[in-house]
Protein backbone atom coordinates (compact mmCIF):
# COMPACT_ATOMS: atom_id res chain seq x y z
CA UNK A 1 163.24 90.13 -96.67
CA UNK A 2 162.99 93.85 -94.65
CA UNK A 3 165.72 95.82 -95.50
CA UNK A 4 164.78 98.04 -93.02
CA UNK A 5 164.38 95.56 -90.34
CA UNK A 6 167.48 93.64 -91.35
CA UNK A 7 169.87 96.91 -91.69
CA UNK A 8 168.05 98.08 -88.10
CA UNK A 9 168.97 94.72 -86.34
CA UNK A 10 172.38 95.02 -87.79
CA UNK A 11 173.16 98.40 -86.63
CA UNK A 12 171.50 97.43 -83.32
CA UNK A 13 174.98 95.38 -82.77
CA UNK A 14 177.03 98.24 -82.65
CA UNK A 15 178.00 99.56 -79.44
CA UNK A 16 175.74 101.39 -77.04
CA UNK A 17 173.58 101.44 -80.10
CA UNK A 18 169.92 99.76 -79.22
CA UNK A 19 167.13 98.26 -81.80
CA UNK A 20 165.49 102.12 -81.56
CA UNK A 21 168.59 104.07 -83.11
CA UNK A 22 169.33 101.37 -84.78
CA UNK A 23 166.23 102.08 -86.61
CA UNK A 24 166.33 105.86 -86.57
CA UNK A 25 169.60 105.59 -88.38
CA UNK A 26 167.89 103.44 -91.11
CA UNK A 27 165.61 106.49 -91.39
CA UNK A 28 168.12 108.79 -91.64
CA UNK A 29 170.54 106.90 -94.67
CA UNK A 30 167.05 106.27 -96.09
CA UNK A 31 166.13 110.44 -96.00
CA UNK A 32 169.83 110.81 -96.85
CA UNK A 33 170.96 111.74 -100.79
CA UNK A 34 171.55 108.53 -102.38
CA UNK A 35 175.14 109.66 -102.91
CA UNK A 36 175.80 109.71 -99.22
CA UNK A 37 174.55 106.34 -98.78
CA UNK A 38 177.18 105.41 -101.79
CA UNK A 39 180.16 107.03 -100.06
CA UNK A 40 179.28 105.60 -96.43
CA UNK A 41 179.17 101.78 -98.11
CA UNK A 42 182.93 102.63 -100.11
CA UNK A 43 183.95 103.71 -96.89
CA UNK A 44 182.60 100.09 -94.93
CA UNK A 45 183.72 98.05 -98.05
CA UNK A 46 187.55 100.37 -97.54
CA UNK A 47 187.66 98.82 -93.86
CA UNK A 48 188.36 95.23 -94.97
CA UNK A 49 190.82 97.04 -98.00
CA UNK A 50 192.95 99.36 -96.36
CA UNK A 51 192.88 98.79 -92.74
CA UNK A 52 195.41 96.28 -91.38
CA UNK A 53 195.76 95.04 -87.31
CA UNK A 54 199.59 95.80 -86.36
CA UNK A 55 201.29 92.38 -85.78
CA UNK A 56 202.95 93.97 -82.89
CA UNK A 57 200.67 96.46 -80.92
CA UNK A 58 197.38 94.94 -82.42
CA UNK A 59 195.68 98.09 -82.89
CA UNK A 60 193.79 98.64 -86.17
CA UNK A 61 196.05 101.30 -88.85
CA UNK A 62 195.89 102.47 -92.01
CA UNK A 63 198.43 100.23 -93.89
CA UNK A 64 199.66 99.62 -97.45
CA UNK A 65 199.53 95.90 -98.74
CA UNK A 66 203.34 95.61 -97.43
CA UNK A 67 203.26 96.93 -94.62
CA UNK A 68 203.01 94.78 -91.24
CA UNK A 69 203.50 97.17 -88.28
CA UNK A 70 201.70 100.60 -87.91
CA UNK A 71 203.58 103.52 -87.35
CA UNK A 72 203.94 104.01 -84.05
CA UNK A 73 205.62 100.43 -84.19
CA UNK A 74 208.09 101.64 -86.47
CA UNK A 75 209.27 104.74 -85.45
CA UNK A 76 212.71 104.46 -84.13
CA UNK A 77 212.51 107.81 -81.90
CA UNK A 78 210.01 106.22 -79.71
CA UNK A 79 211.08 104.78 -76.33
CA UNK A 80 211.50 100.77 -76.19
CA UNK A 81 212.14 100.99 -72.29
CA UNK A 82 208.19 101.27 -72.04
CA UNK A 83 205.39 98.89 -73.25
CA UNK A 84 201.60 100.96 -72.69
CA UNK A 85 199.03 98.09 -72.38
CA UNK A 86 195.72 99.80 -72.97
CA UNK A 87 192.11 97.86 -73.55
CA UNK A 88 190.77 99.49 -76.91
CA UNK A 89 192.07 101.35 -79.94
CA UNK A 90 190.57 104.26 -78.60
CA UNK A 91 192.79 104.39 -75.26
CA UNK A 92 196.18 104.29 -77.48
CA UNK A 93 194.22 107.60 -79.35
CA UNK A 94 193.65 109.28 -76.19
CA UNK A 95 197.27 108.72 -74.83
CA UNK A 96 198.70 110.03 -77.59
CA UNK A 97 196.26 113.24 -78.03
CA UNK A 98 197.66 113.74 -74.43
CA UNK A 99 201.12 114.22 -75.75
CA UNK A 100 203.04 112.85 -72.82
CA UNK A 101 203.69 109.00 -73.27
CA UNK A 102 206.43 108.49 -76.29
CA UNK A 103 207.09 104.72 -75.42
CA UNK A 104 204.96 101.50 -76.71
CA UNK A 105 201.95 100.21 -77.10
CA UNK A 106 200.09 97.09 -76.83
CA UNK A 107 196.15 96.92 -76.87
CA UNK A 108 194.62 94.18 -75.29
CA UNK A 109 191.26 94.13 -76.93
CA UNK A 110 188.72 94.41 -73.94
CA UNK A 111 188.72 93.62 -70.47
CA UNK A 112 187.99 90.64 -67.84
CA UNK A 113 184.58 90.77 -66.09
CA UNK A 114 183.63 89.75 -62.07
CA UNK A 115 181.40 87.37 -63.82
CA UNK A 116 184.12 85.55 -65.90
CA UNK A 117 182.99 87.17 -69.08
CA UNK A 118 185.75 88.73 -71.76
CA UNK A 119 188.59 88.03 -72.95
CA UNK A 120 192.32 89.88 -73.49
CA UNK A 121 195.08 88.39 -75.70
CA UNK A 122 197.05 86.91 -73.33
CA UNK A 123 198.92 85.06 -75.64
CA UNK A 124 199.95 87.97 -77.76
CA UNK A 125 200.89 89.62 -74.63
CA UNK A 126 203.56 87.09 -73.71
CA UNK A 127 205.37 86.98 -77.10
CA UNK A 128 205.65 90.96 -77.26
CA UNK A 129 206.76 91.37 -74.09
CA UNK A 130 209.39 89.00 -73.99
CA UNK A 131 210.12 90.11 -77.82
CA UNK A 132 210.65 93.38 -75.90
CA UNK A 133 212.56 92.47 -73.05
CA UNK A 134 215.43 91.52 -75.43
CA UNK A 135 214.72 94.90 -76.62
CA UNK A 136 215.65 96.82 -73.39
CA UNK A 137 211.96 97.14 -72.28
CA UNK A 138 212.40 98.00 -68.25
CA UNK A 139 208.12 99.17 -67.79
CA UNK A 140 205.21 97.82 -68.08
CA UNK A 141 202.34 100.72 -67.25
CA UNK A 142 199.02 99.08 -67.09
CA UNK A 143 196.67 102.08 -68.45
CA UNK A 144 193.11 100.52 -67.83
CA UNK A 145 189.76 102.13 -66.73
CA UNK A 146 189.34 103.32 -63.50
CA UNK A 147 186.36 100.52 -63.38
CA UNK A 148 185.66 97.19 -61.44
CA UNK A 149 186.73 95.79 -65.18
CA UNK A 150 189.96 97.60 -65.21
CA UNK A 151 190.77 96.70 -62.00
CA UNK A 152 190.23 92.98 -61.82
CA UNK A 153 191.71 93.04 -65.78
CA UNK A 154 194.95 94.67 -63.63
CA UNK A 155 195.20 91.66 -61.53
CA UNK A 156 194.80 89.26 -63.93
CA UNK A 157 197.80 90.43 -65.99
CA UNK A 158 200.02 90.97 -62.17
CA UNK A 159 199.19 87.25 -62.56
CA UNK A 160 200.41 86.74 -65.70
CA UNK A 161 203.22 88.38 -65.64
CA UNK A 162 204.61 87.27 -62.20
CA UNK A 163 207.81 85.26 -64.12
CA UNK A 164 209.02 88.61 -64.80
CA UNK A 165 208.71 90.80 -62.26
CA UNK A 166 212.49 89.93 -61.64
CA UNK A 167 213.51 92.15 -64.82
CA UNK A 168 209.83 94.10 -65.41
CA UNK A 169 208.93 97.13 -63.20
CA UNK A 170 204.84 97.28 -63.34
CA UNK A 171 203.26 100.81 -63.31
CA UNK A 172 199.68 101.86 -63.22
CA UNK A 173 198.15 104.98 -64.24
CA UNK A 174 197.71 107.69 -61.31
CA UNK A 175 194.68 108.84 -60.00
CA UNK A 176 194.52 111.84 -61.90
CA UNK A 177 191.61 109.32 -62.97
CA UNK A 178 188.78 109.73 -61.08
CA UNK A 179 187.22 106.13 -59.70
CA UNK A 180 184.96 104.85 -62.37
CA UNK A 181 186.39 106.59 -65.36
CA UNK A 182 187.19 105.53 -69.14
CA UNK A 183 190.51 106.45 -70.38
CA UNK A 184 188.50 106.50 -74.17
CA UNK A 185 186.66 109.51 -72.24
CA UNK A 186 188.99 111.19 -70.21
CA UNK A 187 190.38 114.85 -71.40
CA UNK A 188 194.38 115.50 -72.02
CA UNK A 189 195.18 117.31 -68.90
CA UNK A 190 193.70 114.31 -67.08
CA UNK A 191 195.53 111.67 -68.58
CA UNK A 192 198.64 113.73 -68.48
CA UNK A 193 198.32 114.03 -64.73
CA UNK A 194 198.05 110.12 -64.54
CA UNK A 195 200.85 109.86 -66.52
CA UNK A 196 203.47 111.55 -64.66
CA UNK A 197 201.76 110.39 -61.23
CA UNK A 198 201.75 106.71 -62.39
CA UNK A 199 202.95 104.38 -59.59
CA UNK A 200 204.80 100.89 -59.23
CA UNK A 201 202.19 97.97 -58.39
């Protein structure tokens, strides 16, 4: 077997990360002191360990063997009224560096495509929200991408959530966003400015 072709291919799965970097970082861990190598494989092998997927937002915490909900889930002071649906874990971590939004979260885990490709969990979205709407939830603000993806991932869940529009006000971000944006991407003031200009759809 080559390690270094196997390790390459591997790494070539990640995100935005082709077969070439995949390769130059197989170059790198192999220039790298052997102890660094060691820490970077405790810290893969501590993924499966010590990170947990909340049961209620879905987004990936760091979580004792007890615990079930992260802790944005569990802290009372935060604002039941609103439910945040955002795609990715890294959305929900730029909303909160933006220091506006104290309600809740619930993170979808990617987005629908044109083509019919992707997937969100649609299922998962039903129970919480009508877990929350016995909860006093009142807002649903639908903080997607700026993209085509975003968009037609926007719709889809209008559509989904039709039965409830009778008790559910839906919000989307405001276009503090610029047309084609990420929210992963996008810098505090920016998302702030969506925030407070979000808008009923």
């Amino acid at each position: 077997m080559d390690h270094i072709e196997e390790l390459a291919r591997a790494l070539a799965r990640f995100p935005g990360i082709g077969p070439r970097q995949g390769k130059r970082f197989v170059y790198y861990l192999l220039s790298a002191p052997a102890d660094e190598r060691k820490r970077l494989s405790e810290l893969v092998t501590a993924l499966g360990k010590d990170v947990r997927q909340c049961s209620e937002c879905m987004r990936f915490y760091n979580g004792g063997n007890t615990a079930t909900i992260c802790n944005y889930c569990s802290d009372k002071t935060r604002d039941d009224s609103l439910l945040m649906l955002v795609e990715k874990d890294q959305d929900l971590s730029a909303v909160e560096r933006a220091g506006t939004y104290k309600g809740r979260y619930f993170v979808l885990g990617g987005v629908l495509t044109l083509s019919g490709k992707g997937a969100i969990r649609e299922k998962e979205l039903f129970k919480i929200v009508e877990k929350k709407l016995k909860n006093n939830l009142k807002e649903l603000v639908l903080a997607l991408s700026a993209t085509s993806e975003g968009e037609h991932t926007t719709d889809r869940i209008r559509e989904l959530l039709a039965p409830y529009r009778d008790h559910l006000k839906l919000s989307e971000l405001g276009r503090g966003l610029a047309t084609g944006s990420e929210l992963e991407y996008s810098d505090a003031e920016t998302l702030r400015a969506a925030l407070t200009n979000r808008k009923e759809t």
